[in-house]
Protein backbone atom coordinates (compact mmCIF):
# COMPACT_ATOMS: atom_id res chain seq x y z
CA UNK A 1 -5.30 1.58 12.83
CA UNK A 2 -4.12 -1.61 11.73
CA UNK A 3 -6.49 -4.21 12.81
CA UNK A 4 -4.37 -6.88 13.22
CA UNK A 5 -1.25 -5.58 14.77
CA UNK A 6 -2.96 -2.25 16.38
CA UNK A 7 -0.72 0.15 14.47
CA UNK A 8 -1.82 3.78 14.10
CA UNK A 9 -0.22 6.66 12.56
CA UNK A 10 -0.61 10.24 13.69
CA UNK A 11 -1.95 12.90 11.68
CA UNK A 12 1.40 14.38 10.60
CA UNK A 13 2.47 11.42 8.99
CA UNK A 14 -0.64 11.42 7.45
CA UNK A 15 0.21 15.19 6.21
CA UNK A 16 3.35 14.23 5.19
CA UNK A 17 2.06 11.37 2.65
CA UNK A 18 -0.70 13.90 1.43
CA UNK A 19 2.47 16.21 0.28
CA UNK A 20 3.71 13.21 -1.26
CA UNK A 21 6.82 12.88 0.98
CA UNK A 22 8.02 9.31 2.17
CA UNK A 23 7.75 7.80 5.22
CA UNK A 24 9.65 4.96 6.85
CA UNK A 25 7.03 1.92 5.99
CA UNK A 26 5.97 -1.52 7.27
CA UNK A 27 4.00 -4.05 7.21
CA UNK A 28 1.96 -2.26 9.86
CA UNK A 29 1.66 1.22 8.54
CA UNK A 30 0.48 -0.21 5.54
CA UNK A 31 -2.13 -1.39 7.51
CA UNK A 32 -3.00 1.29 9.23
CA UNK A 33 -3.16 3.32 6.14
CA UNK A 34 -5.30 1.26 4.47
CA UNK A 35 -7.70 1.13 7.22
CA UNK A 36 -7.49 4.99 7.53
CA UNK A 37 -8.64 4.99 4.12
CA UNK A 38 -11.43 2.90 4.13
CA UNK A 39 -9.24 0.56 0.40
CA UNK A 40 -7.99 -2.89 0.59
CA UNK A 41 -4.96 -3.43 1.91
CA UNK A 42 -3.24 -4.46 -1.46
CA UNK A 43 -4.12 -1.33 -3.35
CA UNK A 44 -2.00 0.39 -0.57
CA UNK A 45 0.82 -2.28 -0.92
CA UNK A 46 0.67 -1.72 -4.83
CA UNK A 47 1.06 2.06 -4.57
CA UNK A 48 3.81 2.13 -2.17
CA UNK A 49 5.48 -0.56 -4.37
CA UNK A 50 5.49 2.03 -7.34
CA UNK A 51 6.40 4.93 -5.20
CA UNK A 52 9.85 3.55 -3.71
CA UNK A 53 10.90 1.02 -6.61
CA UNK A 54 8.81 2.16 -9.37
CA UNK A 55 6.73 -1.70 -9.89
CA UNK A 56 3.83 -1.16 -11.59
CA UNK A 57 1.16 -3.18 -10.73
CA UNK A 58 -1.42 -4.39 -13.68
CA UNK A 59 -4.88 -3.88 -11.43
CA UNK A 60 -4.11 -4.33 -8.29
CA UNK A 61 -8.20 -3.91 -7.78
CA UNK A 62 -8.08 -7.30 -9.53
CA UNK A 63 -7.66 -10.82 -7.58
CA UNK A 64 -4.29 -12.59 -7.84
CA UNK A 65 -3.94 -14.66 -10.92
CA UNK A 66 -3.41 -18.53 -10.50
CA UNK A 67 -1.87 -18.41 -13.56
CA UNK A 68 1.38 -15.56 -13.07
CA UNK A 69 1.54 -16.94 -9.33
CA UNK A 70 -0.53 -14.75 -8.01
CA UNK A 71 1.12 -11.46 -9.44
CA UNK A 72 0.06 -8.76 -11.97
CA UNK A 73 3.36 -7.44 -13.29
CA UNK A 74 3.97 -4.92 -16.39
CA UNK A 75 7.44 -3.03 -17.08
CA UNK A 76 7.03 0.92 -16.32
């Protein structure tokens, strides 16, 4: 569940992303997931980002750099 908004998602979505199939996201499902999973928030953001418009994140483990704005960016 997200903790902020109090967005769940059921356990067949959660089969579906285990198979690797996509699922309508937001804000709040990324959320939830990342709750679900016990990860920050951001490492869910930076895989979902590479699954539906292939951005690969540098580390998204890593803390935002002042210097590139805050983002970690490297072509695919």
């Amino acid at each position: 569940m997200d903790p902020e908004t109090g967005t769940t998602i059921s356990r067949s979505t959660g089969g579906i992303l285990v198979t690797g199939s996509r699922i309508k996201i937001t804000p709040e499902v990324l959320g939830a997931i990342a709750t679900g999973l016990g990860v920050p928030l951001r490492l869910v953001q930076a895989a979902a980002a590479e699954q539906y418009v292939g951005l690969v994140l540098g580390d998204p483990a890593a803390p935002p750099s002042a210097s590139a704005g805050g983002r970690h960016l490297e072509e695919k």
